[in-house]
PDB file of N, CA and C in Angstrom:
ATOM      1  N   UNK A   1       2.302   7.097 -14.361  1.00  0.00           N
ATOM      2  CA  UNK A   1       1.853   6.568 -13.077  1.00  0.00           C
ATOM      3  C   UNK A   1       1.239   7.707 -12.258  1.00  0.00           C
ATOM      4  N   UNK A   2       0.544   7.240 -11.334  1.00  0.00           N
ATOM      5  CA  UNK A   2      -0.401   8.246 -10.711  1.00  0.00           C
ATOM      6  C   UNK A   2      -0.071   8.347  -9.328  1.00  0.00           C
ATOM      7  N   UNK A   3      -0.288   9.851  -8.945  1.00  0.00           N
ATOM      8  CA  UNK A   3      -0.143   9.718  -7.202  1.00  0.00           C
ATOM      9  C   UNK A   3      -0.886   9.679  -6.756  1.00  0.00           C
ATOM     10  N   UNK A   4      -1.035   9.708  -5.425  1.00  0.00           N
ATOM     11  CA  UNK A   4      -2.322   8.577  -4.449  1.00  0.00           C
ATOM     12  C   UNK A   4      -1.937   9.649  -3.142  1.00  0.00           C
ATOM     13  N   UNK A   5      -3.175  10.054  -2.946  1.00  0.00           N
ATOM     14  CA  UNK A   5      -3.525  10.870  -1.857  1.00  0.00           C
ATOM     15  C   UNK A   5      -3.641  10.288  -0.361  1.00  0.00           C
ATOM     16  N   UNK A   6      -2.753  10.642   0.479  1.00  0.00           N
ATOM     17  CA  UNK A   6      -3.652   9.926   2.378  1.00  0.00           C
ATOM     18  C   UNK A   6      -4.490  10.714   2.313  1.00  0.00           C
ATOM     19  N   UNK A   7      -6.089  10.145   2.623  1.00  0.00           N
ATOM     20  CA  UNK A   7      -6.917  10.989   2.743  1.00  0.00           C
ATOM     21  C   UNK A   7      -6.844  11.760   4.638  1.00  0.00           C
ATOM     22  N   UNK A   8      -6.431  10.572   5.568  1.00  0.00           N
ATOM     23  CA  UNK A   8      -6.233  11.343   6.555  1.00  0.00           C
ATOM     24  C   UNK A   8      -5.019  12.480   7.266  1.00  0.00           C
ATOM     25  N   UNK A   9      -4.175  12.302   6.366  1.00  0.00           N
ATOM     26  CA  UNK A   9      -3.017  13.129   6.391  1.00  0.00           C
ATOM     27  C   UNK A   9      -2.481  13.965   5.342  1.00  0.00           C
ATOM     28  N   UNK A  10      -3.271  14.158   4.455  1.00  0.00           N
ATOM     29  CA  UNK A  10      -3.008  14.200   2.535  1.00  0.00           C
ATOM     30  C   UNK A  10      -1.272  14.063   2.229  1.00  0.00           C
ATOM     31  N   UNK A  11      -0.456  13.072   2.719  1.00  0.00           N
ATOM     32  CA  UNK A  11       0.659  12.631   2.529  1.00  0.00           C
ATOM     33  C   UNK A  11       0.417  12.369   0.587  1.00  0.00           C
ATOM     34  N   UNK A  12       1.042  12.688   0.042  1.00  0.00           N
ATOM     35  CA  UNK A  12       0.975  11.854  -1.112  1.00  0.00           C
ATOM     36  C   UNK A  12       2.135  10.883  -1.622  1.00  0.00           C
ATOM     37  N   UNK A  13       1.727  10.000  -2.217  1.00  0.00           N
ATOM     38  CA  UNK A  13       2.596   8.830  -2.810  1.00  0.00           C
ATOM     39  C   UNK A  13       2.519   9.114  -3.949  1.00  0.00           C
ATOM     40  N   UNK A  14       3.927   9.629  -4.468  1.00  0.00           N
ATOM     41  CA  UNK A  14       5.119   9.854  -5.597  1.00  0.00           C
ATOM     42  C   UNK A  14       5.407   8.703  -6.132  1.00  0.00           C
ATOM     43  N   UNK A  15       4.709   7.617  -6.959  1.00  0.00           N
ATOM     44  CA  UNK A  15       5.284   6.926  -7.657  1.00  0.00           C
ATOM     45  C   UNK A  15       6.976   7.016  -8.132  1.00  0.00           C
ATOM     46  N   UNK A  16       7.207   8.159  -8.691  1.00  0.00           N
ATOM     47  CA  UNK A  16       8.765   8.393  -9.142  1.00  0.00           C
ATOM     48  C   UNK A  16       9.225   8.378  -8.220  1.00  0.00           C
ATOM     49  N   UNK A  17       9.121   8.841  -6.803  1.00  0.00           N
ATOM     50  CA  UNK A  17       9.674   8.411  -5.305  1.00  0.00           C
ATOM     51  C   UNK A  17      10.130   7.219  -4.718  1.00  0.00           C
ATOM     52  N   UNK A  18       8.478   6.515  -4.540  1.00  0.00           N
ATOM     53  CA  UNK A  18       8.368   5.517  -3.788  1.00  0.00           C
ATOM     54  C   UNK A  18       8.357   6.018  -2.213  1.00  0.00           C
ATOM     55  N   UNK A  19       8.656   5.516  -1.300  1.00  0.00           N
ATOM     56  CA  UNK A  19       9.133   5.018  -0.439  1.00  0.00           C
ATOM     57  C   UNK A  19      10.145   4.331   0.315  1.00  0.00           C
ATOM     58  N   UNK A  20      11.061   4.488  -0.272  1.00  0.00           N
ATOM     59  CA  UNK A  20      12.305   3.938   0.338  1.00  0.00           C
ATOM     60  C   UNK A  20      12.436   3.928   1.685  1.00  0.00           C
ATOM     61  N   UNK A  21      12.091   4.632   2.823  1.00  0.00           N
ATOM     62  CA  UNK A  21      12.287   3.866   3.748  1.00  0.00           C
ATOM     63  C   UNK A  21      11.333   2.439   4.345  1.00  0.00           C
ATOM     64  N   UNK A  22      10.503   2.624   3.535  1.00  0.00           N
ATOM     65  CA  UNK A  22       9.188   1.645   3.680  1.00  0.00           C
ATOM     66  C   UNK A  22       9.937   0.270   3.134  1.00  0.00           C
ATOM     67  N   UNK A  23      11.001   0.256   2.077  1.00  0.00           N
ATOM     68  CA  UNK A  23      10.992  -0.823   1.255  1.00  0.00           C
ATOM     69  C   UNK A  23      10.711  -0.880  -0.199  1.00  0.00           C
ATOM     70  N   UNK A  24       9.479   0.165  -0.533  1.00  0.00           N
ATOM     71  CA  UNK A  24       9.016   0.799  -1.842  1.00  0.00           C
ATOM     72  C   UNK A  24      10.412   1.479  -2.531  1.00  0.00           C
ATOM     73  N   UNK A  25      10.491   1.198  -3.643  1.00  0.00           N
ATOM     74  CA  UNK A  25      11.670   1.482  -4.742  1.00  0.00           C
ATOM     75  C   UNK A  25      11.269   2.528  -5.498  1.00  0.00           C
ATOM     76  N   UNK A  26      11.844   3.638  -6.161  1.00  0.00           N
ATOM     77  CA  UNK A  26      11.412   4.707  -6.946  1.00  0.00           C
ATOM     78  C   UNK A  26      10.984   4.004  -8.244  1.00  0.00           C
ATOM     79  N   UNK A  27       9.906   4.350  -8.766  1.00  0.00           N
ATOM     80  CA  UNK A  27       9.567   3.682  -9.563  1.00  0.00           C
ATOM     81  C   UNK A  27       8.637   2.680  -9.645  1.00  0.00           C
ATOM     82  N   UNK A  28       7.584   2.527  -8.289  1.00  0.00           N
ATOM     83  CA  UNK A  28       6.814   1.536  -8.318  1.00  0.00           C
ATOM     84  C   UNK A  28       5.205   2.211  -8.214  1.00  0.00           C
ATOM     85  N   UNK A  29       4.463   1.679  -9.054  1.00  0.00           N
ATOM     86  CA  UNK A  29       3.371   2.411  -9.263  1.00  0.00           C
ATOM     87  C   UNK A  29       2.651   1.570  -7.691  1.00  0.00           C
ATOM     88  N   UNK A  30       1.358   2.683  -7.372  1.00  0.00           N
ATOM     89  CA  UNK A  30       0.466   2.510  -5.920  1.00  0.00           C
ATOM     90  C   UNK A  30      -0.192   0.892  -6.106  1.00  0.00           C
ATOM     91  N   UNK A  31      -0.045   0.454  -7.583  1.00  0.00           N
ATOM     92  CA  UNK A  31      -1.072  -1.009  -7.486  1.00  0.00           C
ATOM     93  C   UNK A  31      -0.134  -1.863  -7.155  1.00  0.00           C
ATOM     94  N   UNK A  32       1.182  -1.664  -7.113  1.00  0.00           N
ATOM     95  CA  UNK A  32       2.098  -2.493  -7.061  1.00  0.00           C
ATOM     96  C   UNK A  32       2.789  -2.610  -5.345  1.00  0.00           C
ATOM     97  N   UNK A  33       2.173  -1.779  -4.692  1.00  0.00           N
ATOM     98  CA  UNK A  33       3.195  -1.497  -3.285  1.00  0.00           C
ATOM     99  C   UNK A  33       2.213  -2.541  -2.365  1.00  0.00           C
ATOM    100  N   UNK A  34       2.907  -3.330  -1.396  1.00  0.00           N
ATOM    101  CA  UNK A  34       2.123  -4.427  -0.770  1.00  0.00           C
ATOM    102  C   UNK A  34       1.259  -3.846  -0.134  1.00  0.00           C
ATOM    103  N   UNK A  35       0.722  -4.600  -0.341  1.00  0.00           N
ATOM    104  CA  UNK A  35      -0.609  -4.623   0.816  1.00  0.00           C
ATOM    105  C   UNK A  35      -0.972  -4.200   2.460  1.00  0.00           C
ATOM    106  N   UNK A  36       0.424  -4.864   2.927  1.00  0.00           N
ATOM    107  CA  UNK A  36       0.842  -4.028   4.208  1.00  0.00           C
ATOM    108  C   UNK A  36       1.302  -3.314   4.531  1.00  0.00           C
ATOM    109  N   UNK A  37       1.491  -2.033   3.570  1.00  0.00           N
ATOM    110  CA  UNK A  37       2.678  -1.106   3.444  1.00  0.00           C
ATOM    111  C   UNK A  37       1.431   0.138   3.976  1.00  0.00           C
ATOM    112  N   UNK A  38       1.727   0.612   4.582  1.00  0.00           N
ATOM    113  CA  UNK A  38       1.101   2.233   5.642  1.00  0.00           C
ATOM    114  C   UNK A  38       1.599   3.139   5.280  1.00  0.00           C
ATOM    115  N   UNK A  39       1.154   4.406   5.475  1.00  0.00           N
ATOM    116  CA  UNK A  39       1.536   5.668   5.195  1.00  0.00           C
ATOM    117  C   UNK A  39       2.554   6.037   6.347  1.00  0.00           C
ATOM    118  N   UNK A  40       3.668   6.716   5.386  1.00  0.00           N
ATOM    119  CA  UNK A  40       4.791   6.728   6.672  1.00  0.00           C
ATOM    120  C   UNK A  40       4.560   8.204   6.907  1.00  0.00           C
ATOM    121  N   UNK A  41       3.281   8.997   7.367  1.00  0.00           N
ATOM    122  CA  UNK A  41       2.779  10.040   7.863  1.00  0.00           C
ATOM    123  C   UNK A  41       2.361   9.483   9.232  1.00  0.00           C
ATOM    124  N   UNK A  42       1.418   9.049   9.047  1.00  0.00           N
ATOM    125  CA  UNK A  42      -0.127   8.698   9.447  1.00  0.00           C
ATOM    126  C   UNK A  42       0.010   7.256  10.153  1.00  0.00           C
ATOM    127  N   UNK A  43       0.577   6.194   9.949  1.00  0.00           N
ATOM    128  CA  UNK A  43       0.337   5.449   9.422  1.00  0.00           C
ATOM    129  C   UNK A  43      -1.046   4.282   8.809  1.00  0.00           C
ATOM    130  N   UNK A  44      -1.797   5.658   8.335  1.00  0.00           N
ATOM    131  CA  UNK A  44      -3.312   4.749   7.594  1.00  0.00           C
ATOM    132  C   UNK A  44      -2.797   3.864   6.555  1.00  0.00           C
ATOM    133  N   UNK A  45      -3.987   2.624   6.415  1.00  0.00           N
ATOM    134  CA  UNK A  45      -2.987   1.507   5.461  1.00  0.00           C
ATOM    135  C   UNK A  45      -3.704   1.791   4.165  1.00  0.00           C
ATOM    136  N   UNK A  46      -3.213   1.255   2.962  1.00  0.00           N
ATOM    137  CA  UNK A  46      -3.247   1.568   2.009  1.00  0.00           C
ATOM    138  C   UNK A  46      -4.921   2.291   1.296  1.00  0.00           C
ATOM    139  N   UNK A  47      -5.738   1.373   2.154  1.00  0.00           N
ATOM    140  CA  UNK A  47      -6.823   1.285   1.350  1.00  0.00           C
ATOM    141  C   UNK A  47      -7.724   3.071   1.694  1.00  0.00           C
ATOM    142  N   UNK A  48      -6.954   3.944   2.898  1.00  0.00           N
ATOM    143  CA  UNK A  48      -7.192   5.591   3.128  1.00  0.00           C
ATOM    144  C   UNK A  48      -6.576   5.807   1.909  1.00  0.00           C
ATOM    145  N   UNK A  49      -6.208   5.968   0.593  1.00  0.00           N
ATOM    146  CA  UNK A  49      -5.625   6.424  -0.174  1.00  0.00           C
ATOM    147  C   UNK A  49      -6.383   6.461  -0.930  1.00  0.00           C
ATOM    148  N   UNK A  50      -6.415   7.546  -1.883  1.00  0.00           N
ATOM    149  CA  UNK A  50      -7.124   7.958  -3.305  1.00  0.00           C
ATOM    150  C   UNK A  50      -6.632   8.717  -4.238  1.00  0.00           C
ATOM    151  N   UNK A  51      -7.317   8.380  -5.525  1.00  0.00           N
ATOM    152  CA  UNK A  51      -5.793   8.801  -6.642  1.00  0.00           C
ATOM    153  C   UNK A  51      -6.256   9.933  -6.734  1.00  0.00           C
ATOM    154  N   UNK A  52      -4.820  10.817  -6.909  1.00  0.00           N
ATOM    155  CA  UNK A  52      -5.320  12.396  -7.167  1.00  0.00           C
ATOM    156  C   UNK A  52      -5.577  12.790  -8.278  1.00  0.00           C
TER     157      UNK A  52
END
């Protein structure tokens, strides 16, 4: 699985992470995290993200 860059904050999303306080579970790849889920930096929504 791949990590995914904030382009306005370069936060990255750790698939093996997730997001847990978001709701995101360790283990969930970036195609899989909803749609309304924001960067818990920034909060830019998904679509500021790019795979690194």
């Amino acid at each position: 699985m791949d990590n995914y860059v904030c382009m306005p904050c370069s936060y990255v999303y750790d698939p093996q992470v997730g997001d847990p306080d978001s709701g995101v579970n360790a283990g969930t790849a970036f195609a899989a995290v909803p749609e309304d889920w924001v960067c818990p930096v920034c909060g830019a929504d998904k679509s500021a993200f790019e795979k690194e």
